[in-house]
Protein backbone atom coordinates (compact mmCIF):
# COMPACT_ATOMS: atom_id res chain seq x y z
CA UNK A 1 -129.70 130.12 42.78
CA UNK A 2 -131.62 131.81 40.09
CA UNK A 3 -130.91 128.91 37.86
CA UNK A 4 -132.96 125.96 39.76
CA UNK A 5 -135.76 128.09 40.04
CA UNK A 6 -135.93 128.78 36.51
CA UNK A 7 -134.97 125.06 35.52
CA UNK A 8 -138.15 124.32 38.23
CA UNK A 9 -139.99 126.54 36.63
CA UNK A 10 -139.42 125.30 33.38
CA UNK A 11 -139.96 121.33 34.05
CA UNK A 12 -143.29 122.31 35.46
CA UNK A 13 -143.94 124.02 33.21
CA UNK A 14 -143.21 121.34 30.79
CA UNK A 15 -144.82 119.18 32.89
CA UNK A 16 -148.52 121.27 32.55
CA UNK A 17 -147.85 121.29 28.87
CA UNK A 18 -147.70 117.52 28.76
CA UNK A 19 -150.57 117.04 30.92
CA UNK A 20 -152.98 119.06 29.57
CA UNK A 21 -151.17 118.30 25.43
CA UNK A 22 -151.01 114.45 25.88
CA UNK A 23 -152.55 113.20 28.92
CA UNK A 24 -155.41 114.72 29.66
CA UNK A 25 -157.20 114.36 26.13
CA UNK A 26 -156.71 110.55 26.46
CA UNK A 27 -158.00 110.37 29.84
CA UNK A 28 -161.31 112.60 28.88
CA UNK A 29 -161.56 109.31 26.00
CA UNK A 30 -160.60 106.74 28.43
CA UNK A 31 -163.73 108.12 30.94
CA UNK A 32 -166.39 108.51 27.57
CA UNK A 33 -165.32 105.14 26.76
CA UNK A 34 -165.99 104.08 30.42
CA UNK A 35 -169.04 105.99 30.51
CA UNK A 36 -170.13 104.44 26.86
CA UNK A 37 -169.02 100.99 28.25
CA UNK A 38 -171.36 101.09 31.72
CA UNK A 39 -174.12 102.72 29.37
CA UNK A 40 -173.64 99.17 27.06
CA UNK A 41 -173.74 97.03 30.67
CA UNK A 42 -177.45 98.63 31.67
CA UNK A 43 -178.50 97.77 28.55
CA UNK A 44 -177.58 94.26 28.30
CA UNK A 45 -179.30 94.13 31.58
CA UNK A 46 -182.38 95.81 30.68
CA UNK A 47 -182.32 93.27 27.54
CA UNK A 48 -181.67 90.32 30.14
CA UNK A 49 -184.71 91.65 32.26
CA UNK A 50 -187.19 91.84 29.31
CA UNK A 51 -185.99 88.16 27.98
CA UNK A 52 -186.56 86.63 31.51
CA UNK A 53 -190.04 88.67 31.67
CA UNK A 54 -190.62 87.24 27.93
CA UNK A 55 -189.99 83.87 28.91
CA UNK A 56 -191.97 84.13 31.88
CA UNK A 57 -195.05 84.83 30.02
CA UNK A 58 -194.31 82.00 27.07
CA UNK A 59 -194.22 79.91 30.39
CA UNK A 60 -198.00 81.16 31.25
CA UNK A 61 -199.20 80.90 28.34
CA UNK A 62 -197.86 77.15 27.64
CA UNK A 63 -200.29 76.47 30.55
CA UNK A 64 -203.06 77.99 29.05
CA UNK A 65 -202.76 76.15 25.96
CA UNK A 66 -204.86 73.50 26.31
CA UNK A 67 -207.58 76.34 26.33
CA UNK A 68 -206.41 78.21 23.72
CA UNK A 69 -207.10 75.26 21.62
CA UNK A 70 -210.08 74.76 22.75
CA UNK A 71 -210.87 78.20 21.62
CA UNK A 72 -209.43 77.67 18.55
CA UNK A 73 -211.81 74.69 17.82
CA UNK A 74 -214.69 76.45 18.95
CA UNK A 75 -213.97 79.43 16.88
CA UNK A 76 -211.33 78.69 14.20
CA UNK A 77 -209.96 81.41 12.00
CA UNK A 78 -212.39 80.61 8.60
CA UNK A 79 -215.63 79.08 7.96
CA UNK A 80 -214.12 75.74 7.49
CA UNK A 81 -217.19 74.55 5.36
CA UNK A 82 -215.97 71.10 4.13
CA UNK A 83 -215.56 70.19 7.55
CA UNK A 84 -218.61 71.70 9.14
CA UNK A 85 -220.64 70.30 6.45
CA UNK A 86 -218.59 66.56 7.40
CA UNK A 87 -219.54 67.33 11.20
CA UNK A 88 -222.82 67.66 10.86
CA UNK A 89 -223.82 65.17 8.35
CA UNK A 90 -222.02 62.97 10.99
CA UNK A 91 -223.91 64.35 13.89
CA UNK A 92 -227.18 63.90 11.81
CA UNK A 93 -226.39 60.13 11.60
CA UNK A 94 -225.54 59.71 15.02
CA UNK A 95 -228.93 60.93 15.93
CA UNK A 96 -230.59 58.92 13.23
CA UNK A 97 -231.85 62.05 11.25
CA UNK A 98 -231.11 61.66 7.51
CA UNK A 99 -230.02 64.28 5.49
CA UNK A 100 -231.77 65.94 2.50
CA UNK A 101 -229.68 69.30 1.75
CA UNK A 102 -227.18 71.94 3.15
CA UNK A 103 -226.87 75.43 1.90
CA UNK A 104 -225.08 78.06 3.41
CA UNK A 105 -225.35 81.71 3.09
CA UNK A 106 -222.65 84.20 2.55
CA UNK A 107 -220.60 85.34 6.15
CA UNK A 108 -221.95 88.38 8.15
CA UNK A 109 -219.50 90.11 10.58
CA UNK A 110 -220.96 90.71 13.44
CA UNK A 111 -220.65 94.73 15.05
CA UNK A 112 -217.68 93.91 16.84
CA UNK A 113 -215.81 93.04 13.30
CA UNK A 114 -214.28 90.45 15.08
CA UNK A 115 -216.42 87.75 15.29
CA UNK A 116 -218.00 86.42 11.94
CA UNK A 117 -220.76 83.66 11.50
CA UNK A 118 -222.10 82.08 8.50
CA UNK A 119 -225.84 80.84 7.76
CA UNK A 120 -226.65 77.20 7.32
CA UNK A 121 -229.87 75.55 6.50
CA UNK A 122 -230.21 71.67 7.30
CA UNK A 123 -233.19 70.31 5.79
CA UNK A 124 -233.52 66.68 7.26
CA UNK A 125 -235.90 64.25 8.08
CA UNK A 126 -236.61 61.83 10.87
CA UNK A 127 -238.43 61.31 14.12
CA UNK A 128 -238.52 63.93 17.17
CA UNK A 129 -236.14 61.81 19.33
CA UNK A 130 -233.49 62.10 16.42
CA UNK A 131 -234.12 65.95 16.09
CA UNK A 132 -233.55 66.03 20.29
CA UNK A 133 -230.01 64.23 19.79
CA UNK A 134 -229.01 65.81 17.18
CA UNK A 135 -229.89 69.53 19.16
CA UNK A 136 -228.17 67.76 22.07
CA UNK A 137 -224.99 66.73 20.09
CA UNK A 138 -224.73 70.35 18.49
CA UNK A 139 -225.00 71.74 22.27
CA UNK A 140 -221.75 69.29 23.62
CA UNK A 141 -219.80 70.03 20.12
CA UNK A 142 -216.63 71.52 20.60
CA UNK A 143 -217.29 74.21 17.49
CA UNK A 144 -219.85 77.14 18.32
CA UNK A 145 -223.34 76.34 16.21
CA UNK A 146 -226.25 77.81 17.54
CA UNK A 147 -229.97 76.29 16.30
CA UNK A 148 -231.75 79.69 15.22
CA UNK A 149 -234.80 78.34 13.81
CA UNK A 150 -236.49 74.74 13.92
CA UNK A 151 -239.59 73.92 11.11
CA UNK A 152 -240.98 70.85 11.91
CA UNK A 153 -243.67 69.36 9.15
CA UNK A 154 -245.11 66.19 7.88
CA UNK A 155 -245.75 65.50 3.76
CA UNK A 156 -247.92 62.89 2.85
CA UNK A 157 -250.00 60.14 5.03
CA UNK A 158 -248.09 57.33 3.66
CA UNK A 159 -244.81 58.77 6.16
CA UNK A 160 -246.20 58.79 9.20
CA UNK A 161 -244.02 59.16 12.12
CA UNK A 162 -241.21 60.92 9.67
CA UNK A 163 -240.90 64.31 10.43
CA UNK A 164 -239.21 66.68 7.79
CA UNK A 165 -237.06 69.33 9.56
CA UNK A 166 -235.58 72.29 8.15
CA UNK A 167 -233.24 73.57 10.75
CA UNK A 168 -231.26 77.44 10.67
CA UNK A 169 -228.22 77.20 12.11
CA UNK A 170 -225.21 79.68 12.84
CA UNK A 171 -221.85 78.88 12.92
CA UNK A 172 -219.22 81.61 14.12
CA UNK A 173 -215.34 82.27 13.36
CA UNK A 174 -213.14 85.36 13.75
């Protein structure tokens, strides 16, 4: 009787051995790797969540765009000069003003270092209805120019009616 007890003995023995040799070590890997692989699942999910949210805000600002450009006419990244300069000799001729000299003075940033603006002086000439229109047309134009100072004077005898305008204006860009 002494012998199945010892052969019982032994087999469970052997049986702890090649649990906690063999079987146990893999299983602690088997439940990292588990562990590793749900760890892995959150954060494809927490990537999924932040694309949708991502996309969700292209999607509001797609309908903002319109604006946005808008903005960006009104205040566009540089001076721009070659077109400013064709803008307002344009404007100038719609409102029947003709146009004697530009010059433009170097860009001042403004305190907020994010808005710039560069000087312009418009010397024209013309009557006061075409200095109204042009004011008017600079007012509706889609780029920010704000009229800082107006001189209106008259030369000689022989041009009267002609009024000779030297306008300061300010344009602004970020």
């Amino acid at each position: 009787m002494e012998k199945p007890v010892i052969i019982s003995t032994i087999c469970f023995l052997a049986t702890i051995l090649v649990v906690s040799l063999f079987i146990y070590p893999t299983y602690k890997d088997i439940k990292a790797t588990q562990f590793e692989i749900d760890q892995r699942k959150l954060d494809i999910e927490w990537s999924k969540e932040k694309i949708s949210h991502y996309k969700q805000l292209l999607e509001k600002i797609s309908q903002y765009q319109e604006s946005l450009e808008k903005i960006e006419t009104a205040l566009p990244s540089d001076p721009a000069l070659p077109s400013l300069f064709s803008d307002l000799r344009s404007k100038l001729g719609e409102a029947g003003l003709i146009l004697k000299d530009i010059s433009v003075s170097p860009p001042i940033v403004s305190a907020k270092k994010e808005i710039k603006s560069i000087e312009l002086k418009v010397k024209a000439t013309g009557d006061y209805q075409g200095l109204k229109n042009f004011l008017s047309l600079l007012e509706k134009s889609g780029r920010i120019i704000d009229p800082e100072n107006i001189i209106v004077s008259t030369q000689t005898l022989e041009t009267e009616g002609v009024l000779f305008f030297e306008l300061a204006l300010k344009a602004y860009f970020y």
